[in-house]
Protein backbone atom coordinates (compact mmCIF):
# COMPACT_ATOMS: atom_id res chain seq x y z
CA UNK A 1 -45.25 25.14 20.63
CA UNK A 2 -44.32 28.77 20.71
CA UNK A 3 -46.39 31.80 22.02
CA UNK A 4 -49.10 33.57 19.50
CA UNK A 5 -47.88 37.28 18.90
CA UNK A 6 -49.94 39.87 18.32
CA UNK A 7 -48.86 40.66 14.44
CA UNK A 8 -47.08 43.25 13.55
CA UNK A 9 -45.14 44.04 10.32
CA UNK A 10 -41.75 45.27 11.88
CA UNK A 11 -41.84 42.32 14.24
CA UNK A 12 -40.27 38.11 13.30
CA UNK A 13 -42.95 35.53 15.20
CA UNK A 14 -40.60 33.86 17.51
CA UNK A 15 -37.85 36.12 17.64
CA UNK A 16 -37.99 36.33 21.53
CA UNK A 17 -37.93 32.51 22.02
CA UNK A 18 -34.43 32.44 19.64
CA UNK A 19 -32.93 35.31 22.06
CA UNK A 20 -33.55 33.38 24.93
CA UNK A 21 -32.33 30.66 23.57
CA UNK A 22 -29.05 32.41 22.72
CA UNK A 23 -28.96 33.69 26.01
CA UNK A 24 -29.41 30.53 27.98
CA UNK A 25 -26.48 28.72 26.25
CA UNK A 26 -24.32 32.04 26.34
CA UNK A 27 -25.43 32.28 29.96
CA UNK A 28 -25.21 28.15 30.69
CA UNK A 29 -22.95 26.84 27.84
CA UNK A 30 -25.71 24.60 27.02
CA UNK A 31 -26.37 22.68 23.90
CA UNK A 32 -29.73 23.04 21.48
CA UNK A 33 -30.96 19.87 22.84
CA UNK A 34 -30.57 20.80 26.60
CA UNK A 35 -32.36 24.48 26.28
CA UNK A 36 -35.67 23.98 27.94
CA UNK A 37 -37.82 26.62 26.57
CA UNK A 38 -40.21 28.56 29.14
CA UNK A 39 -43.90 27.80 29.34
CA UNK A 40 -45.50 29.49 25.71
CA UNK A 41 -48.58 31.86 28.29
CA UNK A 42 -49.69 31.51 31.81
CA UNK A 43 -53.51 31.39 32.42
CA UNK A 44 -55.18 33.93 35.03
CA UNK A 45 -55.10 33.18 38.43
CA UNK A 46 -57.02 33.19 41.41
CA UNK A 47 -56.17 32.23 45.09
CA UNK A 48 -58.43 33.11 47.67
CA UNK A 49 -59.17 31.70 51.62
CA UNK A 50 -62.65 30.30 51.97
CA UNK A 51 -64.44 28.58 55.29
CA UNK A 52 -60.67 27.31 56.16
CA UNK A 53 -59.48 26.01 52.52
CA UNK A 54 -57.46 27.40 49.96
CA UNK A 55 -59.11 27.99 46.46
CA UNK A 56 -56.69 28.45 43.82
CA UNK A 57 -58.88 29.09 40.45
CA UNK A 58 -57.40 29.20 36.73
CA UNK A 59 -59.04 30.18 33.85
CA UNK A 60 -58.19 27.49 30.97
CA UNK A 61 -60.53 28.12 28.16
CA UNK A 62 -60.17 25.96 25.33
CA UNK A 63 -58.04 23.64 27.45
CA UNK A 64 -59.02 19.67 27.42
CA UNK A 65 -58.80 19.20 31.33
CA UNK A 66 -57.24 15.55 29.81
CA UNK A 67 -54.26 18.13 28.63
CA UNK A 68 -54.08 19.32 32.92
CA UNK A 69 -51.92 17.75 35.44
CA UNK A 70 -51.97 19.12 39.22
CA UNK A 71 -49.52 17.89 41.55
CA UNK A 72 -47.98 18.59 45.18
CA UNK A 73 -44.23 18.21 46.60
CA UNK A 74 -43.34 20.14 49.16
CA UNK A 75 -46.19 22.34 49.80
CA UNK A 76 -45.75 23.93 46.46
CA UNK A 77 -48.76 22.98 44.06
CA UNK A 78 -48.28 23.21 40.52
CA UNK A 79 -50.22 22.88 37.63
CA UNK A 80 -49.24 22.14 34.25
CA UNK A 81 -50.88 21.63 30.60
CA UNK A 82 -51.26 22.47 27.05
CA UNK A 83 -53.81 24.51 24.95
CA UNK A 84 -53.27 22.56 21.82
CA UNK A 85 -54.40 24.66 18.13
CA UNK A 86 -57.02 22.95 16.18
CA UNK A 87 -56.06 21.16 12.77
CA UNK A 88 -58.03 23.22 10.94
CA UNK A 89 -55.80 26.66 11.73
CA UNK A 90 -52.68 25.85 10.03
CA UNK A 91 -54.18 27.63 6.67
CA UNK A 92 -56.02 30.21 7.76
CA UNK A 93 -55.53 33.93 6.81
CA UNK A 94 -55.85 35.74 10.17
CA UNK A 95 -56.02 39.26 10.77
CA UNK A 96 -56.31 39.00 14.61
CA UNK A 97 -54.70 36.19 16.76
CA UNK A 98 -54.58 36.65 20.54
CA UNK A 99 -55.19 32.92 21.84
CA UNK A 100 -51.99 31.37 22.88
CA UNK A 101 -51.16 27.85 22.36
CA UNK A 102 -48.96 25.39 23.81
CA UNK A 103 -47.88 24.73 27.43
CA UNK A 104 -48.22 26.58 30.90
CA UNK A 105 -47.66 25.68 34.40
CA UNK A 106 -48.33 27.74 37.42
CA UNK A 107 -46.97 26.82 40.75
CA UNK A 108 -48.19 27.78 44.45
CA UNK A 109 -46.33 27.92 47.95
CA UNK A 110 -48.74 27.12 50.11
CA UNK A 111 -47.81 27.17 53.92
CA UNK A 112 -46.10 23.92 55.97
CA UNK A 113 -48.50 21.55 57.59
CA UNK A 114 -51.20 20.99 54.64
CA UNK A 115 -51.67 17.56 53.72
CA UNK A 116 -51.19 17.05 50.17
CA UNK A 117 -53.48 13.54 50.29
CA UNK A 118 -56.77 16.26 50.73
CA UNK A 119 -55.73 18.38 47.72
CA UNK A 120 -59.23 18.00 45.95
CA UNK A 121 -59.27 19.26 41.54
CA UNK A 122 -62.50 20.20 39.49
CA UNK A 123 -62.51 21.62 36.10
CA UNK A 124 -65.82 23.19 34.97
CA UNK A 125 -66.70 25.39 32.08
CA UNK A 126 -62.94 26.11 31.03
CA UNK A 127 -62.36 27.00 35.10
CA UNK A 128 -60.23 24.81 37.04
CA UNK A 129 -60.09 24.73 40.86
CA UNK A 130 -57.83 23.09 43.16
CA UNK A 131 -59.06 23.58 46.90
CA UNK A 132 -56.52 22.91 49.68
CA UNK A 133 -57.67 22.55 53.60
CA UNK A 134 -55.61 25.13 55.39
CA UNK A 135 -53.49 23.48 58.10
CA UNK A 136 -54.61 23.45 61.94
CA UNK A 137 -53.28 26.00 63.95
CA UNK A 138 -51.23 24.37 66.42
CA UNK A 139 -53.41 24.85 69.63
CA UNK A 140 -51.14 24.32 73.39
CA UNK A 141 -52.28 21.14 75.78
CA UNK A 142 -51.61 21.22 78.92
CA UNK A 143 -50.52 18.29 80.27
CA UNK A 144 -51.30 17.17 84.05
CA UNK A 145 -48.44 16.44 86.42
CA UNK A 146 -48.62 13.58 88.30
CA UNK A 147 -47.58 12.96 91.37
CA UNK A 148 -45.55 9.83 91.35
């Protein structure tokens, strides 16, 4: 689904998504089928350090957290999804449309050493938030020497 424009009557809806377009199989010599467009908006984002965890926070209003997938590869956690449009707005005569439909994904670099099995994912009141425990700082031993 393509990103909602704010209307204006010198501007084509979708014009930007055809130039890419263009530009990516100028640019790649890519076919229709193979141009991947980019994600239609990209929610707000928080990331903050709290009591030794990471709290990344994104503000998905209207999204069904069903539509939400969170994963984690190589310390980089992404999130992806889809604000899908109602039925009911296909006929509609707007004079104002600023919600954006269709898919986003965010993605985070997080530093080495966190382990991706405590990742932990809550979505609440159109808020999701992913909280990552912050590695351990590497801390010396010493180690006795024995006499043998």
């Amino acid at each position: 689904m393509n990103t909602m424009l704010r209307w204006s009557p010198t501007r084509k809806f979708h014009f930007h998504h055809d130039v890419d377009d263009l530009f990516l199989r100028f640019s790649d010599g890519v076919t229709d089928e193979a141009v991947q467009r980019p994600a239609s908006w990209l929610p707000a984002a928080e990331g903050r350090m709290e009591d030794g965890t990471y709290v990344i926070q994104l503000a998905l209003p209207g999204v069904d957290p069903k539509d939400v997938a969170v994963s984690w590869m190589d310390n980089v956690l992404t999130v992806k999804g889809e604000r899908k449009a109602g039925p009911d707005t296909a006929d509609k005569d707007y004079f104002v449309r600023e919600v954006a439909y269709g898919g986003f994904e965010r993605s985070f670099a997080l530093p080495e050493g966190v382990d991706g099995a405590q990742v932990e994912a809550k979505y609440a009141n159109g808020m999701l938030e992913v909280r990552i425990p912050a590695p351990r700082a590497a801390v010396p031993r010493m180690i006795e020497v024995k006499a043998a």
